[in-house]
Structure formats: C-alpha cells, structure tokens
Protein backbone atom coordinates (compact mmCIF):
# COMPACT_ATOMS: atom_id res chain seq x y z
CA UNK A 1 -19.69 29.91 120.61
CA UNK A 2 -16.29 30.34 119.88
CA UNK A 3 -15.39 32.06 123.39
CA UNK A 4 -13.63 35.01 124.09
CA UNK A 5 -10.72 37.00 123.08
CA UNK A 6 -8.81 39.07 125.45
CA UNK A 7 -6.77 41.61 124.12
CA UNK A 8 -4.75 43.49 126.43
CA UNK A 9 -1.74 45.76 125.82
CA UNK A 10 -0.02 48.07 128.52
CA UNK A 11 -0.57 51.76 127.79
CA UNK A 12 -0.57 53.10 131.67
CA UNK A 13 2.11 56.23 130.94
CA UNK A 14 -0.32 57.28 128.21
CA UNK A 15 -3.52 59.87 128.01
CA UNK A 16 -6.64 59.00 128.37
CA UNK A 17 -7.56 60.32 124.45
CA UNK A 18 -4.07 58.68 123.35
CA UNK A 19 -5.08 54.99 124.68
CA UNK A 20 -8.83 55.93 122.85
CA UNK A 21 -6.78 55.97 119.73
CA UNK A 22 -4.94 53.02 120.57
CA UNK A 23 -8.37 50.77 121.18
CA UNK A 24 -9.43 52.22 118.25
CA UNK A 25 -6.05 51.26 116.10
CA UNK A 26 -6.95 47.63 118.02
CA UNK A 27 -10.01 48.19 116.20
CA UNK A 28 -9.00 48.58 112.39
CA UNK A 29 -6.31 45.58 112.67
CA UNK A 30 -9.47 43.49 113.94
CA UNK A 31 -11.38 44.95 110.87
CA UNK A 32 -8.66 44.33 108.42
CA UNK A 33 -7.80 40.25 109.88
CA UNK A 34 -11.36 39.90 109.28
CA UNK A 35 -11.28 40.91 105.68
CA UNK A 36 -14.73 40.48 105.26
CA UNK A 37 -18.25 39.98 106.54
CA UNK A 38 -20.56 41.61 109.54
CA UNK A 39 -19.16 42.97 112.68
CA UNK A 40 -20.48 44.67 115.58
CA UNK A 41 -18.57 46.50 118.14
CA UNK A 42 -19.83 47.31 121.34
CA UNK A 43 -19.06 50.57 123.18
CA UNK A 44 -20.76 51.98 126.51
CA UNK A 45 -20.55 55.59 126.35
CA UNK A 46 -22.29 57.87 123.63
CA UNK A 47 -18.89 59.46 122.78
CA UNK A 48 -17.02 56.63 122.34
CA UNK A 49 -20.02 55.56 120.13
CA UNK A 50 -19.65 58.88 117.62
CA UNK A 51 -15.66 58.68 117.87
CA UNK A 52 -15.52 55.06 116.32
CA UNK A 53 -18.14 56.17 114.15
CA UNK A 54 -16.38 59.08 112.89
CA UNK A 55 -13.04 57.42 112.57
CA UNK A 56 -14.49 54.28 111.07
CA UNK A 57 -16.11 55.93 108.85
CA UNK A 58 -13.08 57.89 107.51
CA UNK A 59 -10.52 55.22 107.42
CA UNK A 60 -12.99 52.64 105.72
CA UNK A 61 -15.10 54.66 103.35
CA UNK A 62 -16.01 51.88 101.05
CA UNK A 63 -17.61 49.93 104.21
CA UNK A 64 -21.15 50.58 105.15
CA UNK A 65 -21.03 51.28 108.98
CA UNK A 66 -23.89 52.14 111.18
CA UNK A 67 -24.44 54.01 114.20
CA UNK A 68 -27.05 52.38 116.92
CA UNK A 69 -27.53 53.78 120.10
CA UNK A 70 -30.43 55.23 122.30
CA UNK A 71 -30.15 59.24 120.65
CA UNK A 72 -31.05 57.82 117.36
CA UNK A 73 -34.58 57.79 116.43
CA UNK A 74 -36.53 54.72 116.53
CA UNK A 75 -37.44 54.46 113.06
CA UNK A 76 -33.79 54.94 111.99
CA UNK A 77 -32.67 52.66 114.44
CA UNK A 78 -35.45 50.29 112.94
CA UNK A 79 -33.96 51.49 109.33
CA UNK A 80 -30.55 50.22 110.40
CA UNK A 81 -31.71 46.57 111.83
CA UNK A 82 -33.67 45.91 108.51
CA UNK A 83 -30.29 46.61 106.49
CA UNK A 84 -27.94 44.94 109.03
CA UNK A 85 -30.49 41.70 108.57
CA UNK A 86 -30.63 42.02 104.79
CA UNK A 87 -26.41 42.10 104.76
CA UNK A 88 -26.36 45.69 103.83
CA UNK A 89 -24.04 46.80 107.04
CA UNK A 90 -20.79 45.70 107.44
CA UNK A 91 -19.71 47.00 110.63
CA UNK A 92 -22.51 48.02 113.23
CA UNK A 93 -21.27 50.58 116.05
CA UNK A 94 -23.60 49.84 119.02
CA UNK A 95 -24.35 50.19 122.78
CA UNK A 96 -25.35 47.56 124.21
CA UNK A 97 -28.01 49.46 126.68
CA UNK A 98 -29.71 49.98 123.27
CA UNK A 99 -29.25 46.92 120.74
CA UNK A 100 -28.48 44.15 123.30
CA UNK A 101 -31.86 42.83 123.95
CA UNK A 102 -34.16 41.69 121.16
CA UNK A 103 -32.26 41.85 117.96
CA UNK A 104 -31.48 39.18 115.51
CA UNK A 105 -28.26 40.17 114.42
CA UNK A 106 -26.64 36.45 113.65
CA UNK A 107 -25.41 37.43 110.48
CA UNK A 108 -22.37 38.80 112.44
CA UNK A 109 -19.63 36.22 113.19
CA UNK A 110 -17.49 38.57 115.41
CA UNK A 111 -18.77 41.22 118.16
CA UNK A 112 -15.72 43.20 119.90
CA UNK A 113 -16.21 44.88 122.84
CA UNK A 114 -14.78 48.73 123.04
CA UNK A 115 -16.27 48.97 126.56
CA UNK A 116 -18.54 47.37 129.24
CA UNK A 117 -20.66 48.29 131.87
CA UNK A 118 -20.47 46.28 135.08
CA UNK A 119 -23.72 44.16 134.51
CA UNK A 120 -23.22 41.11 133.46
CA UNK A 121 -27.08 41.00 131.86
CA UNK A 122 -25.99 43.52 129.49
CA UNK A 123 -22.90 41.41 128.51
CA UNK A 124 -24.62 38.03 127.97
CA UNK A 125 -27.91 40.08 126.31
CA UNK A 126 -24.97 41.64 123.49
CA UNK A 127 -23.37 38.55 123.09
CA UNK A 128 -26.68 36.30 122.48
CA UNK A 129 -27.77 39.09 119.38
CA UNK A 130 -25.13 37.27 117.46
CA UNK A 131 -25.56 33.64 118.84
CA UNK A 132 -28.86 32.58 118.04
CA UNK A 133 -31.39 30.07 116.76
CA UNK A 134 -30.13 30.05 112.64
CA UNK A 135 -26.57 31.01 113.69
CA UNK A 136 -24.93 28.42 111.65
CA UNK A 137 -21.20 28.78 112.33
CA UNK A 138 -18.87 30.26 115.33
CA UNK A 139 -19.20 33.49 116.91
CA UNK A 140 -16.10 35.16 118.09
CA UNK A 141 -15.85 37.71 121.12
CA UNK A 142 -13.24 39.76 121.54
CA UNK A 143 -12.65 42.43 124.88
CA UNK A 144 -10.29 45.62 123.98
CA UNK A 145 -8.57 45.64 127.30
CA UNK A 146 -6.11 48.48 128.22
CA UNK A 147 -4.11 47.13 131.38
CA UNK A 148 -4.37 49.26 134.72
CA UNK A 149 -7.02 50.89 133.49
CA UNK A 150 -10.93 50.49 134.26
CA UNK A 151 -11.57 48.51 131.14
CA UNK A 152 -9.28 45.55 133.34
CA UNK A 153 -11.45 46.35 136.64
CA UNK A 154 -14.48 45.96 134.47
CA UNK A 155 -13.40 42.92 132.74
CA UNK A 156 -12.19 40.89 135.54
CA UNK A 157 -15.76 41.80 137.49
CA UNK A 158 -17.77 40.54 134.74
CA UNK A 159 -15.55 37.15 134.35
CA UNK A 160 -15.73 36.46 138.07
CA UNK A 161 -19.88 37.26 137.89
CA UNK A 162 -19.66 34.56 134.72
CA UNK A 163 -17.20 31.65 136.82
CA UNK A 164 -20.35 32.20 139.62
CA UNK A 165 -22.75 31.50 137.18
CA UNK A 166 -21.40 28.74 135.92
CA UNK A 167 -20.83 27.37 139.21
CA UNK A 168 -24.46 27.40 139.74
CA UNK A 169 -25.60 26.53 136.18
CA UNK A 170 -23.36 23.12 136.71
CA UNK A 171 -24.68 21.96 140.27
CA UNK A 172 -27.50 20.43 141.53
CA UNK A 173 -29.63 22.60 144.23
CA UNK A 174 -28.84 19.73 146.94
CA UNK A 175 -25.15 20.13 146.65
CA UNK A 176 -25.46 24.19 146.94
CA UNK A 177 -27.46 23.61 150.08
C-alpha cells in the first residue's frame, strides 16, 4: 500500500451544490495527474454516484467510465466487473455498500474517495478490492475532504477507528489485559 492522501481545501462560505462541484473539479485534476490507467472513485450516496457519472462522462468522453451501485441490475453490474477485469474501464464510479466486498478489482492503482460512511468495515472492504493477492505495484488512496464540513467529521472518525486498530493489531493480549 502506498497509504493515504488527504486532500482538504476550505470551502465553508460556499453551497452545498457549489463545494459538489468543487470535489468534483478535485476529481478531474486527479484524473488528468494520472494520465492514464484504472481508477475507481468511491462515493456514498446514489446522487453523488449519477452526478460524477454524468459529469465524468461529459468532460472525458473518450474514457470508458462505469456506473456500479446497488440500483443497477445484477447482470449489468456483473457486465461491468468482467470489463473492468479485462482493462476495458478506465474509471469505475462506485459505492462502496455495493462493490466493496468481493471484487477483484487490482488492476486499479488509485481509488479516491468522494464520500464515506462512518464504518470503518466498509472503508478497509473498498480499499482491499484494489490491494490484493496479484496486485503487483502500489495502490494509492486518496480522501476528497472539504474542511468544516461532514466529510472532515467522517474522516477523522474513521482514522481514529484505524489508530485503535492498529493499537490492537500491534500488542500482545497480555499487555491489553
């Protein structure tokens, strides 16, 4: 693993749509740094699912970009796993409630997160569809993080749930007791 990437930027005066548009702007810098190769951005809600869809979808029309979430049908969603394995996706819009548990999806080198939910399950599930047995090279995670806002709350919940985990993972069950 490579780690994580916090991206934060101070947008507090602004709308709620307006700082949407500024993740999403986030978004398409992250896309064009890459240059090339498989991402997958994570999102937790439905419509922020269809919005990066849509807007991906307009500003990058030469990119294959799929939609994955839990009101697609499950032999599209099937459809979309079998082209993401075969390198036939280059950026893969997903919720994590949906595509973080099971999936092989290590030909993507870079997940970004648009959103999280509190659970920390969810997290390390979305994370570990990218880093897995045959990834051969870094993964890197990145967190879309509008200060003041939820997205911090949420972030800074799920990094204290991870620093307890660790804490646990690295001692011995005498020295807990």
């Amino acid at each position: 693993r490579e780690g994580e990437n916090k991206l934060k930027f101070e947008q507090r005066k602004k709308s709620a749509e307006q700082r949407m548009q500024d993740k999403i702007e986030v978004i398409k810098n992250k896309i064009d740094e890459a240059g090339g190769g498989t991402i997958i951005v994570w999102a937790r809600f439905v419509g922020e699912l269809k919005l990066l869809h849509q807007q991906l979808k307009k500003s990058y029309p030469e990119k294959n970009i799929a939609l994955y979430y839990g009101g697609i049908t499950k032999s599209k969603r099937s459809q979309i796993i079998k082209s993401f394995q075969k390198g036939k996706v280059n950026i893969l819009i997903a919720n994590p409630a949906t595509a973080g548990t099971g999936l092989n999806l290590q030909l993507s080198h870079h997940q970004i997160f648009f959103s999280n939910s509190y659970s920390m399950e969810e997290r390390q599930q979305a994370e570990d569809r990218s880093h897995r047995i045959g990834q051969a090279v870094s993964v890197l995670y990145e967190d879309i993080i509008v200060e003041g806002t939820v997205d911090e709350t949420v972030f800074q919940m799920l990094q204290a749930k991870k620093d307890l985990l660790d804490f646990f993972r690295s001692k011995d069950i005498s020295e807990i007791i």
